[in-house]
N, C-alpha and C. Protein backbone atom coordinates (compact mmCIF):
# COMPACT_ATOMS: atom_id res chain seq x y z
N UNK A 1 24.40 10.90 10.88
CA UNK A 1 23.32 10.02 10.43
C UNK A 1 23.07 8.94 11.48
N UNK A 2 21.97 8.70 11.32
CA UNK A 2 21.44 7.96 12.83
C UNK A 2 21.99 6.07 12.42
N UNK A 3 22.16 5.95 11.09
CA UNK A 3 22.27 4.72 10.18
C UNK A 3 23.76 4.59 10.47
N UNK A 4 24.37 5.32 11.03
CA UNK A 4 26.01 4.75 11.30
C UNK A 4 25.71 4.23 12.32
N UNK A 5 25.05 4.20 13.51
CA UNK A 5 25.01 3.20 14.19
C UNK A 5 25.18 1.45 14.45
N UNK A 6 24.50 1.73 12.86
CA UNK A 6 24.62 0.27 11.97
C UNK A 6 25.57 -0.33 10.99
N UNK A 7 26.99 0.59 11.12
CA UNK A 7 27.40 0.58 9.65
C UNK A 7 28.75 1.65 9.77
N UNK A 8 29.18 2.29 11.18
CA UNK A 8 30.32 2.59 11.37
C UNK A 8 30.88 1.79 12.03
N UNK A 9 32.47 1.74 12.26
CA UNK A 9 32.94 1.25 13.30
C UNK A 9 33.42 0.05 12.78
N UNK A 10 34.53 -0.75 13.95
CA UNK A 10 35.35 -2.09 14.09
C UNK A 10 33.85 -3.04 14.22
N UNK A 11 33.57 -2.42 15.44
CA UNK A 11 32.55 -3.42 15.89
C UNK A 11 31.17 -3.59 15.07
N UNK A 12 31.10 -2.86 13.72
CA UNK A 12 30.31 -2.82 13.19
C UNK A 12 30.32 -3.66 11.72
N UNK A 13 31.28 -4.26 12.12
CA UNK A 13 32.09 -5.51 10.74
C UNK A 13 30.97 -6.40 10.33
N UNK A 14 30.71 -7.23 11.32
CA UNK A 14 29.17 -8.34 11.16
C UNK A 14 27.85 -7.71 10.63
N UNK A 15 27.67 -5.94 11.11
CA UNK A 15 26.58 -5.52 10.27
C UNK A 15 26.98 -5.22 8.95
N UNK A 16 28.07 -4.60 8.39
CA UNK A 16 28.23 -4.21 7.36
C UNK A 16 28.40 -5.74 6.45
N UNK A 17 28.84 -6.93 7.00
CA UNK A 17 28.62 -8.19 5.76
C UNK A 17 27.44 -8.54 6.00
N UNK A 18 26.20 -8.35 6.25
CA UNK A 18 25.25 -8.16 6.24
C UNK A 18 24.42 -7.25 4.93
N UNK A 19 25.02 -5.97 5.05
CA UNK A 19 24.36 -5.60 4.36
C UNK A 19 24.63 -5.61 2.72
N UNK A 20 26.28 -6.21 3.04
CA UNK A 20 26.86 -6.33 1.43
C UNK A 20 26.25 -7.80 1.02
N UNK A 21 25.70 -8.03 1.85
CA UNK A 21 25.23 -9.66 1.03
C UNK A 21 23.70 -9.03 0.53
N UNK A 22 23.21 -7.86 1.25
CA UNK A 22 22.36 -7.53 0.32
C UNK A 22 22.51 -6.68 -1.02
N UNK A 23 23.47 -6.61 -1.29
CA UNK A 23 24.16 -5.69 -2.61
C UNK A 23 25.17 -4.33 -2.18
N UNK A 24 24.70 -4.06 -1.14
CA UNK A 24 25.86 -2.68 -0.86
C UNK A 24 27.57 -3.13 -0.97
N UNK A 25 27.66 -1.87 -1.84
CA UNK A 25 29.57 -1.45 -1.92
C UNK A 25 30.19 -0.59 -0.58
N UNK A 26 31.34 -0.35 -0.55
CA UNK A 26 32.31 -0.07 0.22
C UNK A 26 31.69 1.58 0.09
N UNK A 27 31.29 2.49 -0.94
CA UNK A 27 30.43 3.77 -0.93
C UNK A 27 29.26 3.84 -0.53
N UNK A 28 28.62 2.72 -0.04
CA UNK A 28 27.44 2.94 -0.09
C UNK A 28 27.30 3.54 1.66
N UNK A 29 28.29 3.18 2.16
CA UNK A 29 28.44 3.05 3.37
C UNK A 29 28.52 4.60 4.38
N UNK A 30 28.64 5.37 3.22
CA UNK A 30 28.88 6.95 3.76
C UNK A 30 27.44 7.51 2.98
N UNK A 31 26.87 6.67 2.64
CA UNK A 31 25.38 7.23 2.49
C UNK A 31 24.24 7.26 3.26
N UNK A 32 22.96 8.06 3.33
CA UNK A 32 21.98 7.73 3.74
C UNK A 32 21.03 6.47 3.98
N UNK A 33 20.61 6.34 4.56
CA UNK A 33 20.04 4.50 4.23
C UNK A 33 18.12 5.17 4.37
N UNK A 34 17.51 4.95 3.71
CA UNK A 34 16.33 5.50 3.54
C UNK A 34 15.07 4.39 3.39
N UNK A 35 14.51 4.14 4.50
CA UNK A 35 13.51 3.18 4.47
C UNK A 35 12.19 3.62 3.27
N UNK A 36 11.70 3.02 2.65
CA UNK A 36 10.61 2.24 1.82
C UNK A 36 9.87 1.71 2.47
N UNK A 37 8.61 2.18 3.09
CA UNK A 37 7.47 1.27 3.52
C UNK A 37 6.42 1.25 2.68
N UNK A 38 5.87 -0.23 1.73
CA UNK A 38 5.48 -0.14 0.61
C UNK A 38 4.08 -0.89 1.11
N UNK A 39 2.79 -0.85 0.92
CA UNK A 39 1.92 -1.41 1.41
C UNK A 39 1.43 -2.38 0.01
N UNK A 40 2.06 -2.67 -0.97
CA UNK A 40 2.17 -3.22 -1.98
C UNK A 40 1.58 -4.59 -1.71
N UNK A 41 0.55 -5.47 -2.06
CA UNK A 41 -0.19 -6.89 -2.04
C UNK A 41 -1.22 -7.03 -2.58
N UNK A 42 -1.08 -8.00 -3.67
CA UNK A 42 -1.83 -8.60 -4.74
C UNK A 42 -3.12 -8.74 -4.72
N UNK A 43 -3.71 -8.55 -3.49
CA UNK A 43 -5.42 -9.01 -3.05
C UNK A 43 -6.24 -7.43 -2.97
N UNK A 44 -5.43 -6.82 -2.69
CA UNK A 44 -6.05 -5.31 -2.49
C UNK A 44 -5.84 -4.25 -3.72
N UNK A 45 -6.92 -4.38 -4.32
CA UNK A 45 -7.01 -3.08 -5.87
C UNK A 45 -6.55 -1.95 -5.74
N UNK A 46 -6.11 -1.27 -4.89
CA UNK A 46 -5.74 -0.21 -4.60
C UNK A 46 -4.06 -0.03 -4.37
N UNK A 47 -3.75 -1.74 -4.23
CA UNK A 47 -2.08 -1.74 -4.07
C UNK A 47 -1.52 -2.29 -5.09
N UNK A 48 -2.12 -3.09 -5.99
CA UNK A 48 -1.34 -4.61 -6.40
C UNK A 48 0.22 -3.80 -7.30
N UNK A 49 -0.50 -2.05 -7.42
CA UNK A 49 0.53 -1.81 -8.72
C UNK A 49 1.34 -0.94 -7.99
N UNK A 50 1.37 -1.21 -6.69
CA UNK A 50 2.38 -0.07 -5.96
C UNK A 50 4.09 -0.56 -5.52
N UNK A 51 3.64 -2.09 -6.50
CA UNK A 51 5.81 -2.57 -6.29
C UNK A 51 6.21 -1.86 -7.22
N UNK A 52 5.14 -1.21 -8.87
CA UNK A 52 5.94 -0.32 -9.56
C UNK A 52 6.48 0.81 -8.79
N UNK A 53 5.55 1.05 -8.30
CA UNK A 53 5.57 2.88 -7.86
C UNK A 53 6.87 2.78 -6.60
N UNK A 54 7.33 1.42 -5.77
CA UNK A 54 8.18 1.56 -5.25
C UNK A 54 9.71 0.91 -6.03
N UNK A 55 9.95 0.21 -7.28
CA UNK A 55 10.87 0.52 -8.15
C UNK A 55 11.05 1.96 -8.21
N UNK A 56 10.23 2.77 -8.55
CA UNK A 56 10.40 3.93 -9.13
C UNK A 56 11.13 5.37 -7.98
N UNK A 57 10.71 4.84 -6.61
CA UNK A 57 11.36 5.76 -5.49
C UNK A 57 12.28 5.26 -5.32
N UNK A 58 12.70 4.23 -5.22
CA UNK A 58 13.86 3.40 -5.34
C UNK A 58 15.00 3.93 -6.07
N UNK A 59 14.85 3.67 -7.21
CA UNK A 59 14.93 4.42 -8.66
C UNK A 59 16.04 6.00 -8.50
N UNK A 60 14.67 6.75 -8.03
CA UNK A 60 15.15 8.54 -7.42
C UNK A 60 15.91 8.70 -6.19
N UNK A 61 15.50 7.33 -5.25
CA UNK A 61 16.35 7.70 -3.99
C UNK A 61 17.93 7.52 -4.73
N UNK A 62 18.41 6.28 -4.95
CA UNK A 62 19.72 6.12 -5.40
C UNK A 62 20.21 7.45 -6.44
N UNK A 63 19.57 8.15 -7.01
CA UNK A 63 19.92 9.22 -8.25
C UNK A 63 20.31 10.70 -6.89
N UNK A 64 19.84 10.56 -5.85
CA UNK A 64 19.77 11.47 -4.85
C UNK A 64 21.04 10.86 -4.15
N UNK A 65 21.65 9.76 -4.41
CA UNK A 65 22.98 9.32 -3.74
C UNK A 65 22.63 9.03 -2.31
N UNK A 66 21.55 8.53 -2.34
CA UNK A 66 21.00 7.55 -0.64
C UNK A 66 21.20 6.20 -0.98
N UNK A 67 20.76 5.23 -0.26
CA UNK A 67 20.67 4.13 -0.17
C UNK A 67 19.52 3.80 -0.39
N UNK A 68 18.00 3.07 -0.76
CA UNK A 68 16.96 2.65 -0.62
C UNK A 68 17.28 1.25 0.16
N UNK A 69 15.94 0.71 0.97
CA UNK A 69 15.66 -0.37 1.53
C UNK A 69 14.29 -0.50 1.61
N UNK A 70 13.61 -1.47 0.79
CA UNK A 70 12.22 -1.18 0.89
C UNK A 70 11.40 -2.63 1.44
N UNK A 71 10.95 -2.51 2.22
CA UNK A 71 9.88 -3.39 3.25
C UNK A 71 8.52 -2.83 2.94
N UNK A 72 7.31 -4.44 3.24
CA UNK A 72 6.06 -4.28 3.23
C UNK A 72 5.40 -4.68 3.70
N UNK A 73 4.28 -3.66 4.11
CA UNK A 73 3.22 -3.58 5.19
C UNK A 73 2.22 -4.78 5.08
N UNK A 74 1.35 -5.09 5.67
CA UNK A 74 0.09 -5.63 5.42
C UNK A 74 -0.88 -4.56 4.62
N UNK A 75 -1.90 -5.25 4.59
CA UNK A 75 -3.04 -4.59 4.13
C UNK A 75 -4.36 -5.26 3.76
N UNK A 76 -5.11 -4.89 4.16
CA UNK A 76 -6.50 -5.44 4.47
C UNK A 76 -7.71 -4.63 3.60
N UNK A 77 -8.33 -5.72 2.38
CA UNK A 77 -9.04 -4.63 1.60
C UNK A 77 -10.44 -4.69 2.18
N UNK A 78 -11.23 -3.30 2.88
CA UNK A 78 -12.62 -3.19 3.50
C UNK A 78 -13.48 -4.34 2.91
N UNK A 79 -13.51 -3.68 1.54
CA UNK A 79 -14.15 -4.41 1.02
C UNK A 79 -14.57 -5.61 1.01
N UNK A 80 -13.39 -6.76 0.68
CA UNK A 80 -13.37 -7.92 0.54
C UNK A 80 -13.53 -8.51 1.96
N UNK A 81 -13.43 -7.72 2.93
CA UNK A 81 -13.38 -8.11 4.10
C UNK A 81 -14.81 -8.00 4.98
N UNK A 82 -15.57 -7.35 3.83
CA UNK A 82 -16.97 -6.88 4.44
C UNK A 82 -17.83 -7.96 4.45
N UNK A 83 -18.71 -7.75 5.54
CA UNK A 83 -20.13 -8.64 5.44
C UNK A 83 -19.69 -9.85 6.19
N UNK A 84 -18.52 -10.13 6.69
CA UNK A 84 -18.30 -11.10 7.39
C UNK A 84 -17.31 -10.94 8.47
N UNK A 85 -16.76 -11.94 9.14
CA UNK A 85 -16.19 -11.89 10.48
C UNK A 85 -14.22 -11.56 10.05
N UNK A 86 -14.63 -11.30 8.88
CA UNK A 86 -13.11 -10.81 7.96
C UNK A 86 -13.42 -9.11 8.84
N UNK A 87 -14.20 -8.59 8.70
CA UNK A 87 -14.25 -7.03 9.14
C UNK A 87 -13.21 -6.86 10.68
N UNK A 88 -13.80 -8.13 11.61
CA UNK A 88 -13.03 -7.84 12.39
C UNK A 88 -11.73 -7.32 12.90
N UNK A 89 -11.35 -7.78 11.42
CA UNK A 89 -9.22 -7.44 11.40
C UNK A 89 -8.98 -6.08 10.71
N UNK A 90 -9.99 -5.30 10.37
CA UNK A 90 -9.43 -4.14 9.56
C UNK A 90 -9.20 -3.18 10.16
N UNK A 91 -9.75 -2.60 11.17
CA UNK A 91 -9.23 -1.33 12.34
C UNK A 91 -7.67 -1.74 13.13
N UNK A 92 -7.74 -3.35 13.83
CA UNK A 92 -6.78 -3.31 14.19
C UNK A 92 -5.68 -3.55 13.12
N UNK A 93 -5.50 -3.68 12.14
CA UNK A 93 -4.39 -3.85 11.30
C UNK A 93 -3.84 -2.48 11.13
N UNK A 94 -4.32 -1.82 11.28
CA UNK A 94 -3.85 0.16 11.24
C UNK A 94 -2.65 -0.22 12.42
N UNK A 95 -2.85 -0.86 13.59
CA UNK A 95 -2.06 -0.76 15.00
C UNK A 95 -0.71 -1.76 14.43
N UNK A 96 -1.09 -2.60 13.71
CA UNK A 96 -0.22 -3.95 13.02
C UNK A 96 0.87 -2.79 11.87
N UNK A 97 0.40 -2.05 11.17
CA UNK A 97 1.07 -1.75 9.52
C UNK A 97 1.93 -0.18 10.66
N UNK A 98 1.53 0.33 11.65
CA UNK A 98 2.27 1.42 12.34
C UNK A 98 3.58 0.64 13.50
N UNK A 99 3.13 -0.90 13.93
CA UNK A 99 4.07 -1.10 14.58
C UNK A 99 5.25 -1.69 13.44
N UNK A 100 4.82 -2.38 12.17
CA UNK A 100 6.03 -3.04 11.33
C UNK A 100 6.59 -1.61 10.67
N UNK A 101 6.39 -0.33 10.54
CA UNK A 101 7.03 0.56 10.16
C UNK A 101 7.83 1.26 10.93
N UNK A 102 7.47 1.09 12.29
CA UNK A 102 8.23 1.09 13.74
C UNK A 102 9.58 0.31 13.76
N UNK A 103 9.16 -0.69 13.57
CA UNK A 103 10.10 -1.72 13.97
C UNK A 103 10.90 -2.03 12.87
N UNK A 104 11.05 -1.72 11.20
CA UNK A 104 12.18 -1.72 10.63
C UNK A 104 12.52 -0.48 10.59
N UNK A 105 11.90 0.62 11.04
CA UNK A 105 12.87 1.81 10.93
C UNK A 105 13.80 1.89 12.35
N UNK A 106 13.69 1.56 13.06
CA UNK A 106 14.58 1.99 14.59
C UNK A 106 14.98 0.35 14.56
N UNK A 107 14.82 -0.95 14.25
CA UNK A 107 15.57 -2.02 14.50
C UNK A 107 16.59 -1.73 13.23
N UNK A 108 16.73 -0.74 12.13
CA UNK A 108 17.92 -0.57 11.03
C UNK A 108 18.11 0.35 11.22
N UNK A 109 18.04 1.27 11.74
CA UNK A 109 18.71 2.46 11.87
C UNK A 109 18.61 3.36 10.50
N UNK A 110 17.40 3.52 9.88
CA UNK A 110 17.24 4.06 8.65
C UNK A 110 17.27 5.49 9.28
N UNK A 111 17.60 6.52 8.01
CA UNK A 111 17.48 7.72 8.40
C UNK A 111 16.58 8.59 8.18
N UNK A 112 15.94 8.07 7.36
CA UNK A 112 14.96 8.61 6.59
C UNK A 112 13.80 7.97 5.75
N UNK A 113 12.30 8.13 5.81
CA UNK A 113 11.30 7.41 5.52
C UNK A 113 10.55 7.67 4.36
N UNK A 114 10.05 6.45 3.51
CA UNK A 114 9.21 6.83 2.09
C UNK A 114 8.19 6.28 2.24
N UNK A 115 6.81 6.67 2.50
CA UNK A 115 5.97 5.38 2.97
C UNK A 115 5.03 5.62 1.26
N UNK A 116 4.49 4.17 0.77
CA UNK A 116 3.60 4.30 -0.34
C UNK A 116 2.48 3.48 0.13
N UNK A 117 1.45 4.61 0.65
CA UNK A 117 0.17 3.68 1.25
C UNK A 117 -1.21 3.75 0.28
N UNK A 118 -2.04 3.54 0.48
CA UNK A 118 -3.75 3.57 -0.21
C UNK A 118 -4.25 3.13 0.85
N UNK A 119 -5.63 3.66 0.80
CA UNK A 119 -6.61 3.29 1.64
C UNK A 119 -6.69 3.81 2.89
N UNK A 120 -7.86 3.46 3.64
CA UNK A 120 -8.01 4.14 4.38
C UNK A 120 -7.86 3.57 6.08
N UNK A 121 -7.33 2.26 6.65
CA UNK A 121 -6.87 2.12 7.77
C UNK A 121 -5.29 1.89 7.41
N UNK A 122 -4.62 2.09 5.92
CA UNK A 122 -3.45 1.53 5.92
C UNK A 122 -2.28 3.34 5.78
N UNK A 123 -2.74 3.74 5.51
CA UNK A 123 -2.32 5.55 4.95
C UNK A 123 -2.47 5.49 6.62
N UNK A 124 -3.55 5.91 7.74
CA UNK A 124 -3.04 6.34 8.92
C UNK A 124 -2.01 5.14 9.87
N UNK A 125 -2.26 4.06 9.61
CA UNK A 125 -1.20 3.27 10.30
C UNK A 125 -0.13 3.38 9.81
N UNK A 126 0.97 4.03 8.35
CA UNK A 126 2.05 4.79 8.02
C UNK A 126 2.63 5.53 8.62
N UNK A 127 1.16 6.65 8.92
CA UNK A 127 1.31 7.81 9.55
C UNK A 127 1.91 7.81 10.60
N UNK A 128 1.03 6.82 11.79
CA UNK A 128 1.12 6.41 13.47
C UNK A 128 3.04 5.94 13.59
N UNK A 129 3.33 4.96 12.51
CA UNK A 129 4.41 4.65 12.52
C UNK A 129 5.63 5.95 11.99
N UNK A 130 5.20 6.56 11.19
CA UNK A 130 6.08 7.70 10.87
C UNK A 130 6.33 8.46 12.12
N UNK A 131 5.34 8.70 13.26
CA UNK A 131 5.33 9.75 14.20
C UNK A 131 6.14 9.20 14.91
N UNK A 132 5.90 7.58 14.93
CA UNK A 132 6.65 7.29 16.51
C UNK A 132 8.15 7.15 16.17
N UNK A 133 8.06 7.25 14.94
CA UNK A 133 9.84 6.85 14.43
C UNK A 133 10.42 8.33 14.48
N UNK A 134 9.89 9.58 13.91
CA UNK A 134 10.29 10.83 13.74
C UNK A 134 11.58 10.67 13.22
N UNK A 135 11.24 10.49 11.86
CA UNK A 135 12.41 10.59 10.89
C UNK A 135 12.21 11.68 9.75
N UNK A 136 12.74 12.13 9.19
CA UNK A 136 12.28 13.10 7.49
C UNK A 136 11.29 12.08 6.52
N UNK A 137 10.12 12.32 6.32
CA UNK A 137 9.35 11.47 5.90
C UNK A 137 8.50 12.14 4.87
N UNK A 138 8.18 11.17 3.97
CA UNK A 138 7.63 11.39 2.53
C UNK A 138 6.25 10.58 2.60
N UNK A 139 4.78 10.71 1.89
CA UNK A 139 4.04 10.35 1.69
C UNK A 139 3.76 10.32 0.10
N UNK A 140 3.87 8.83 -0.58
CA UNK A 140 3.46 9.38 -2.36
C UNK A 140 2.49 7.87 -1.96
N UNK A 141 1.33 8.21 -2.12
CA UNK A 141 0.06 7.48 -2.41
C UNK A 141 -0.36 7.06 -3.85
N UNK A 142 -0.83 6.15 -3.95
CA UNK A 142 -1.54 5.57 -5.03
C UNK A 142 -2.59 6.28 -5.84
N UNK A 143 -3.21 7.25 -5.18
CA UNK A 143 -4.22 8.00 -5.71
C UNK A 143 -5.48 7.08 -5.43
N UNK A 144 -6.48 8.11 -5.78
CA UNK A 144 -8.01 7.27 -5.66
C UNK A 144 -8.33 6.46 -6.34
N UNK A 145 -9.93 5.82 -6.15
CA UNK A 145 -10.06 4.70 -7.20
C UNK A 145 -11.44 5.68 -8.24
N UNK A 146 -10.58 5.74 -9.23
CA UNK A 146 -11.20 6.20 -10.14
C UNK A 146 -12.67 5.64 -10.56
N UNK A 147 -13.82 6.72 -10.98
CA UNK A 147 -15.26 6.17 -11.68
C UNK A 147 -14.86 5.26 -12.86
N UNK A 148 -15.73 3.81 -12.94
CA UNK A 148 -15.95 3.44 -14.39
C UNK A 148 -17.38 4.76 -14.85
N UNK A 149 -17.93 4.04 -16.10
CA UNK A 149 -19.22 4.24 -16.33
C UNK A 149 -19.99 3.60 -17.36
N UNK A 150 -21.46 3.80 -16.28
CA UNK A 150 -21.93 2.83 -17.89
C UNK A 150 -22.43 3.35 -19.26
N UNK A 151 -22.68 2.86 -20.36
CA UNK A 151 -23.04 2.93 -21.84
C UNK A 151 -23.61 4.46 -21.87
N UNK A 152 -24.25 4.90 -21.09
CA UNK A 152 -25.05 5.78 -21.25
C UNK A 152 -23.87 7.21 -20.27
N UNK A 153 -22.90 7.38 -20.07
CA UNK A 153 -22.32 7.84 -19.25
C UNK A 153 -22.09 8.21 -17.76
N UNK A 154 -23.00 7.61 -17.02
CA UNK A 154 -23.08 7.55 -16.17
C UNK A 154 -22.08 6.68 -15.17
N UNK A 155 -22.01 8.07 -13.94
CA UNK A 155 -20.29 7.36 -13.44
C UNK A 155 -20.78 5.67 -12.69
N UNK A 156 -20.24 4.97 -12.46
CA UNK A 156 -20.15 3.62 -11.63
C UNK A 156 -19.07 3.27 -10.65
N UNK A 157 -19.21 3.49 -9.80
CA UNK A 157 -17.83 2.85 -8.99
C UNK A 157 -18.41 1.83 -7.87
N UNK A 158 -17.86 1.84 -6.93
CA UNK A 158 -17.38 0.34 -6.09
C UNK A 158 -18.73 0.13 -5.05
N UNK A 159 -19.47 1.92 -4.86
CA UNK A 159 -19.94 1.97 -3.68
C UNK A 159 -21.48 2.15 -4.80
N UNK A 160 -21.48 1.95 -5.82
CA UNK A 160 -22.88 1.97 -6.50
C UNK A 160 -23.27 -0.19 -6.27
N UNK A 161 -22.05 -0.84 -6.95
CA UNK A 161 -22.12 -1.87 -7.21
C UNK A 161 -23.01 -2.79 -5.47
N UNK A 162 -22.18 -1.73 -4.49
CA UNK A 162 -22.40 -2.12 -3.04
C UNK A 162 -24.02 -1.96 -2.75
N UNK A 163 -24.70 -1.00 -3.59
CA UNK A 163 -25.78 -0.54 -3.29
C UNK A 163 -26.32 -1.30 -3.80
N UNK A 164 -26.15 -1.29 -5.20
CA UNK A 164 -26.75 -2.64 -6.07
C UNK A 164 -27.25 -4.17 -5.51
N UNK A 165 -26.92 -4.51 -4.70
CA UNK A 165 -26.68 -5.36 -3.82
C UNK A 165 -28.01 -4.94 -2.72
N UNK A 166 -28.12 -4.29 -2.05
CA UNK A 166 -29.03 -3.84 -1.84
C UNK A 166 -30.53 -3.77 -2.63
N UNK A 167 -30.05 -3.27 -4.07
CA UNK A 167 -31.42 -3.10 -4.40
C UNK A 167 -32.21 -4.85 -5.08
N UNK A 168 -30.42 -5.37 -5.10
CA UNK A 168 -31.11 -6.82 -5.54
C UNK A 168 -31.80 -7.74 -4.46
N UNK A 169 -31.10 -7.05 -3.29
CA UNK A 169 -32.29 -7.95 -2.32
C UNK A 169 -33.42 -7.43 -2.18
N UNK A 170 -33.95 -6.28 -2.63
CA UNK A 170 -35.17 -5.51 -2.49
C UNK A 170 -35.42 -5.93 -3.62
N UNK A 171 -35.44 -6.50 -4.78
CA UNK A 171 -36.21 -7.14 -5.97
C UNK A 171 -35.89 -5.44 -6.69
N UNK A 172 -35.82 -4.75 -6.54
CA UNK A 172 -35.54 -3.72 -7.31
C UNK A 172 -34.43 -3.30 -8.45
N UNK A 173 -33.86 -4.71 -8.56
CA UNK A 173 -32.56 -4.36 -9.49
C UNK A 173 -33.54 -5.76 -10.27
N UNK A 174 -33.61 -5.16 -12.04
CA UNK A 174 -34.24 -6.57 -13.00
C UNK A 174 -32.87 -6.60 -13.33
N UNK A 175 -33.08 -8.44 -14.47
CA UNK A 175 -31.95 -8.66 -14.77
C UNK A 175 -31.55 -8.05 -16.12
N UNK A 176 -32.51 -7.06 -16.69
CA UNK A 176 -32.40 -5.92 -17.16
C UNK A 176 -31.43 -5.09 -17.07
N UNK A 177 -31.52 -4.51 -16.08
CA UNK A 177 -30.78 -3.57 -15.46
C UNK A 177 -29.57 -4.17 -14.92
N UNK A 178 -29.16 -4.78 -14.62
CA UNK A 178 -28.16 -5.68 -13.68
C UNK A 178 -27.18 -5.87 -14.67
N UNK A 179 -27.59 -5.86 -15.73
CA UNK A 179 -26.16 -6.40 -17.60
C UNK A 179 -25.70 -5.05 -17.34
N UNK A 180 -26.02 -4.08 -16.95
CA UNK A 180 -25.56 -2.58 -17.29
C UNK A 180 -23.73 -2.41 -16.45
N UNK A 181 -24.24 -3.30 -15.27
CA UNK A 181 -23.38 -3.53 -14.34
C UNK A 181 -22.22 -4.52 -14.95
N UNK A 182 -22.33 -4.97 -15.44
CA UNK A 182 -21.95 -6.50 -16.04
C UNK A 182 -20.11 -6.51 -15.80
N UNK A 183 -19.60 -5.27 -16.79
CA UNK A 183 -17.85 -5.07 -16.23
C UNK A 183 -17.70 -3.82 -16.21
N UNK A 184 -17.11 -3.55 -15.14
CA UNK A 184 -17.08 -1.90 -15.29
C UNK A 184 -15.40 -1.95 -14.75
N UNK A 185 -14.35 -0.88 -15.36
CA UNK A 185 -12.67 -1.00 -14.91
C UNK A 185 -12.63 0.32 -14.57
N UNK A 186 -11.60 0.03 -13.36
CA UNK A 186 -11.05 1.60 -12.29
C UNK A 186 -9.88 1.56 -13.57
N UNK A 187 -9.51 2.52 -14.03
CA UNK A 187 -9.07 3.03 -15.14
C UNK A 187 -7.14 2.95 -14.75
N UNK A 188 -7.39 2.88 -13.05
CA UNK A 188 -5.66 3.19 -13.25
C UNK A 188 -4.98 1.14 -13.10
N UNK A 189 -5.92 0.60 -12.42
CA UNK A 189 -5.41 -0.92 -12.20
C UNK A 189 -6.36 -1.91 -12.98
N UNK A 190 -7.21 -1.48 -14.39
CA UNK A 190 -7.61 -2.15 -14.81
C UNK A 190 -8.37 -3.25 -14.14
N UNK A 191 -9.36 -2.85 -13.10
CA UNK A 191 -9.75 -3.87 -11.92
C UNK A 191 -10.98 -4.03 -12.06
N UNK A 192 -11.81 -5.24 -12.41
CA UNK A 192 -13.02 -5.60 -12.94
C UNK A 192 -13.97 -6.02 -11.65
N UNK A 193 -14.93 -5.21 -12.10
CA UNK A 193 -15.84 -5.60 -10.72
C UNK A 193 -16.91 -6.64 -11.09
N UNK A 194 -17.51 -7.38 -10.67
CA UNK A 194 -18.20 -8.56 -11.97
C UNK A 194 -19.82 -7.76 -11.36
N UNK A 195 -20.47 -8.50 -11.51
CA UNK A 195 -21.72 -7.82 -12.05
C UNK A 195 -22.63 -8.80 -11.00
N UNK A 196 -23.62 -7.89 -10.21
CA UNK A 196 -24.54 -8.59 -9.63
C UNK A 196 -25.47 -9.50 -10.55
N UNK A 197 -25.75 -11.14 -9.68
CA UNK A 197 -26.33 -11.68 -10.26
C UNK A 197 -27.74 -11.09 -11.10
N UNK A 198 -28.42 -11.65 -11.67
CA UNK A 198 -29.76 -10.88 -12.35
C UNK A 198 -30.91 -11.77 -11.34
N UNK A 199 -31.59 -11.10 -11.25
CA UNK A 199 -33.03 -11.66 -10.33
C UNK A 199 -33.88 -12.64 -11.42
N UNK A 200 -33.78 -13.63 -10.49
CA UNK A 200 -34.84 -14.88 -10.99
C UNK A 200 -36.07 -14.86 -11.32
């Protein structure tokens, strides 16, 4: 295991009270040590519920008699980041979320990788970092962001509301039409999109 590096040996005394101050026993020590890269943060709808989903690998790694260690990425939601000089940071943060998965897997000597990403510059900056580490590696994603819909069944999601926006600067959305919008929820994070203003 590439993790005895960290965790065999005389000279390896100062790492191992290290890691028992993070909870490890005297067994834990002939185990696997298995990095967790969790892109888990409260601002982005697509993550806020992914500290469950990394309890839960956590959870299976230890039942598999590994070790878990779980660290987290950045993450940058398009969205919220759109329309302003926020956009600027979202391509390079892919280069940011591949070097911090870099750098706790080969600065700990993990042996093995769980990455839990969403989205779409944060899933390939996992990736970039999984390659350069080349460890046994797992991908369990969040899944998509599910359709609301409105009264009449019709689906609604994130990229109608975006358009909407559009049609309200074209005077083409009444404030009629605009209540239809009013709350609509992605079904798996309960995530409320509020409702374009109504035209004056």
């Amino acid at each position: 295991m590439r993790s005895n590096e960290v965790k065999k040996g005389w000279h390896r005394a100062p790492h191992r009270s290290l890691f028992r101050a993070v909870g490890l026993k005297d067994e834990d020590f002939d185990k696997p040590f298995i990095g967790v890269a969790n892109s888990y943060t409260d601002i982005v709808p697509g993550h806020f519920f992914l500290k469950k989903y990394g309890e839960i690998v956590k959870d299976e790694i230890r039942k598999c008699g590994c070790v878990p260690f779980e660290f987290n990425t950045i993450g940058v939601d398009d969205g919220i980041a759109m329309g302003h000089d926020g956009m600027l940071y979202s391509l390079p943060s892919r280069e940011l979320i591949a070097n911090s998965v870099e750098t706790m897997m080969n600065a700990h000597k993990l042996d093995a990788l769980i990455c839990i990403p969403n989205c779409d510059k944060i899933t390939p900056g996992m990736v970039m970092g999984a390659l350069r580490v080349n460890v046994p590696t797992i991908f369990v994603t969040g899944g998509p962001m599910r359709a609301g819909h409105l009264p009449d069944g019709t689906p609604i999601d994130l990229a109608t509301v975006f358009e909407g926006v559009g049609k309200f600067e074209k005077g083409r959305l009444t404030k009629s039409n605009s209540t239809n919008w009013s709350v609509w929820r992605v079904p798996a994070g309960e995530v409320v999109a509020e409702c374009l203003p109504p035209i004056v």
